[in-house]
Protein backbone atom coordinates (compact mmCIF):
# COMPACT_ATOMS: atom_id res chain seq x y z
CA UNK A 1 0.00 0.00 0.00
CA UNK A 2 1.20 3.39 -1.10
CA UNK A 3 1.65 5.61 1.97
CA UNK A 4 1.44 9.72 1.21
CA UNK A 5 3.85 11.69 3.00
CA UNK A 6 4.68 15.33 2.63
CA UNK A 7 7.77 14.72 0.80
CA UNK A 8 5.79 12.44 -1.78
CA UNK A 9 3.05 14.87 -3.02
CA UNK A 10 3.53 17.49 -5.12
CA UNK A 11 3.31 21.23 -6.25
CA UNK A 12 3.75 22.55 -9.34
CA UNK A 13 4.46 25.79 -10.18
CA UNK A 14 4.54 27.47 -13.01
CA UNK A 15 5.76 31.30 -13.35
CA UNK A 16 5.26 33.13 -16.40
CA UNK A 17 6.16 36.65 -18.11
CA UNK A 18 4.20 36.82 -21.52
CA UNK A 19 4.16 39.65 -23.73
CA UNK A 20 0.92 41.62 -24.06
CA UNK A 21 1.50 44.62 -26.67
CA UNK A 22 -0.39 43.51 -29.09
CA UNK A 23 -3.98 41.53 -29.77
CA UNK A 24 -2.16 38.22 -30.68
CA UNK A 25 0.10 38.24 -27.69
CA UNK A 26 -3.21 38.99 -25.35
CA UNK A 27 -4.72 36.37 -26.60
CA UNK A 28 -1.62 33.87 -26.47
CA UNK A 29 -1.45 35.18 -22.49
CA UNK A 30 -5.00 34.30 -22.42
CA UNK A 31 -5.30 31.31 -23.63
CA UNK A 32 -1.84 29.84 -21.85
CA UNK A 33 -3.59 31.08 -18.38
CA UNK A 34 -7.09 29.09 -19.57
CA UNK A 35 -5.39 26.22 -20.22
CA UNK A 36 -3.28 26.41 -17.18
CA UNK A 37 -7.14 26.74 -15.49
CA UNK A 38 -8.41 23.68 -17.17
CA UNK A 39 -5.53 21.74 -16.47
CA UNK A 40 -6.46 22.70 -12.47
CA UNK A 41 -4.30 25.16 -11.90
CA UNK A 42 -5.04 27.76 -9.36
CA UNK A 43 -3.67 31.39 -9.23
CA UNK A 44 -0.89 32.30 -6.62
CA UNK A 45 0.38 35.28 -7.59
CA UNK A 46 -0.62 37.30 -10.57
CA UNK A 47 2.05 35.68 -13.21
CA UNK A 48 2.44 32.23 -10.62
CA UNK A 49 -0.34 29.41 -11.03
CA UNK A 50 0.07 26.20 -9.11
CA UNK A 51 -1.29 22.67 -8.30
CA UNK A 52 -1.03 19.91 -6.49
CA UNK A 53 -0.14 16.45 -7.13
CA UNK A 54 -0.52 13.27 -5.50
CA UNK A 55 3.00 12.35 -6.27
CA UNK A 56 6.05 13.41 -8.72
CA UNK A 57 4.52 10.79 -11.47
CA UNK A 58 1.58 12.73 -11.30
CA UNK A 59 3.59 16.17 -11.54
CA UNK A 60 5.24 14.87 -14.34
CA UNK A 61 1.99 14.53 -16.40
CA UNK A 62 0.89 18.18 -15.49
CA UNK A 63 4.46 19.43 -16.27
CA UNK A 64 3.86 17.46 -19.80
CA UNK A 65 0.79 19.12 -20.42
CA UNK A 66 2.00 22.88 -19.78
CA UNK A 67 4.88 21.78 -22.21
CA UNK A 68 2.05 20.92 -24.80
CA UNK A 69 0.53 24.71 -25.17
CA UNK A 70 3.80 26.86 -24.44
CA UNK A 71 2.94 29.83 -26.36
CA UNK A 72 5.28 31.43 -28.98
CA UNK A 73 6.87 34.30 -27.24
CA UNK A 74 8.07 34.64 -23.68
CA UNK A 75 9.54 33.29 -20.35
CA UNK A 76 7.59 30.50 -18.68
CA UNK A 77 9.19 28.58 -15.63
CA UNK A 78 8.13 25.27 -13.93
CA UNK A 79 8.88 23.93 -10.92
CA UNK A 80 7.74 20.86 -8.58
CA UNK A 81 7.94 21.49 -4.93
CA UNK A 82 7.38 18.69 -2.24
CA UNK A 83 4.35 19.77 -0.10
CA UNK A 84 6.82 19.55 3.04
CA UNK A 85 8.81 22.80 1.05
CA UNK A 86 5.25 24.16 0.28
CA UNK A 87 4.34 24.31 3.82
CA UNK A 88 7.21 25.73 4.80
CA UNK A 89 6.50 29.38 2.42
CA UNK A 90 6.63 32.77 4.02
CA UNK A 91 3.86 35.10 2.80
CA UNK A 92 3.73 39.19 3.67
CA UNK A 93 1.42 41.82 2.42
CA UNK A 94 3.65 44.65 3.29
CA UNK A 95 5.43 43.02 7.02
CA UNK A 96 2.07 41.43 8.15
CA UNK A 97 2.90 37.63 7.74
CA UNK A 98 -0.10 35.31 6.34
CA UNK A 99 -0.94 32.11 6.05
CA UNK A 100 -0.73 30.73 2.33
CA UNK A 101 -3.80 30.71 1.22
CA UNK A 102 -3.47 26.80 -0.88
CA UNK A 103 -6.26 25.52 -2.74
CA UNK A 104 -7.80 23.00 -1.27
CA UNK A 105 -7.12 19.40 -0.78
CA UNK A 106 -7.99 17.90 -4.64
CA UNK A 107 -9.25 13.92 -5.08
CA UNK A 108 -7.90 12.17 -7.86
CA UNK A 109 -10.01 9.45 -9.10
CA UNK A 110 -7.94 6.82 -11.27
């Protein structure tokens, strides 16, 4: 029996810095963001969308996906996190700490 630990599920992260001068890039930054959304991704920050995975096999097939509809033109990172490293995230608006506000716990169905 598989046994999930904090060190064996997930986040992925993906930061991005699109272009948006013109209609074509808009749309490109739209659509990358929608698909990010479909895939279950969740906004952290403005240009940072993340979700978690059950384990790094999981991850992996997210990470494939995002790979999938890259758009044309600028700088997209990704990065898997253990939930242990998650946890351990310092938020501030201005000095006041706050708790990270993470989506909540997701069931995957096989």
């Amino acid at each position: 029996m598989y046994r999930f630990s904090e060190y064996s599920i997930m986040w992925v992260l993906v930061l991005f810095d699109l272009p948006t001068d013109t209609k074509k890039d808009k749309k490109a930054y739209t659509d990358f963001r929608k698909n990010l959304q479909k895939d279950g991704f969740t906004m952290f920050q403005f240009s940072i969308y993340i979700r978690h995975c059950a384990s790094s096999e999981n991850a992996e097939v997210h990470i494939k996906r995002v790979k999938s509809f890259l758009p044309e033109y600028g700088q997209i990172g990704i990065m898997c996190i253990t939930d242990k490293q998650f946890g351990n995230i310092e938020i501030y608006y201005g000095k006041k700490p706050v708790a990270p506000n993470a989506p909540g716990q997701q069931l995957e169905l096989f």
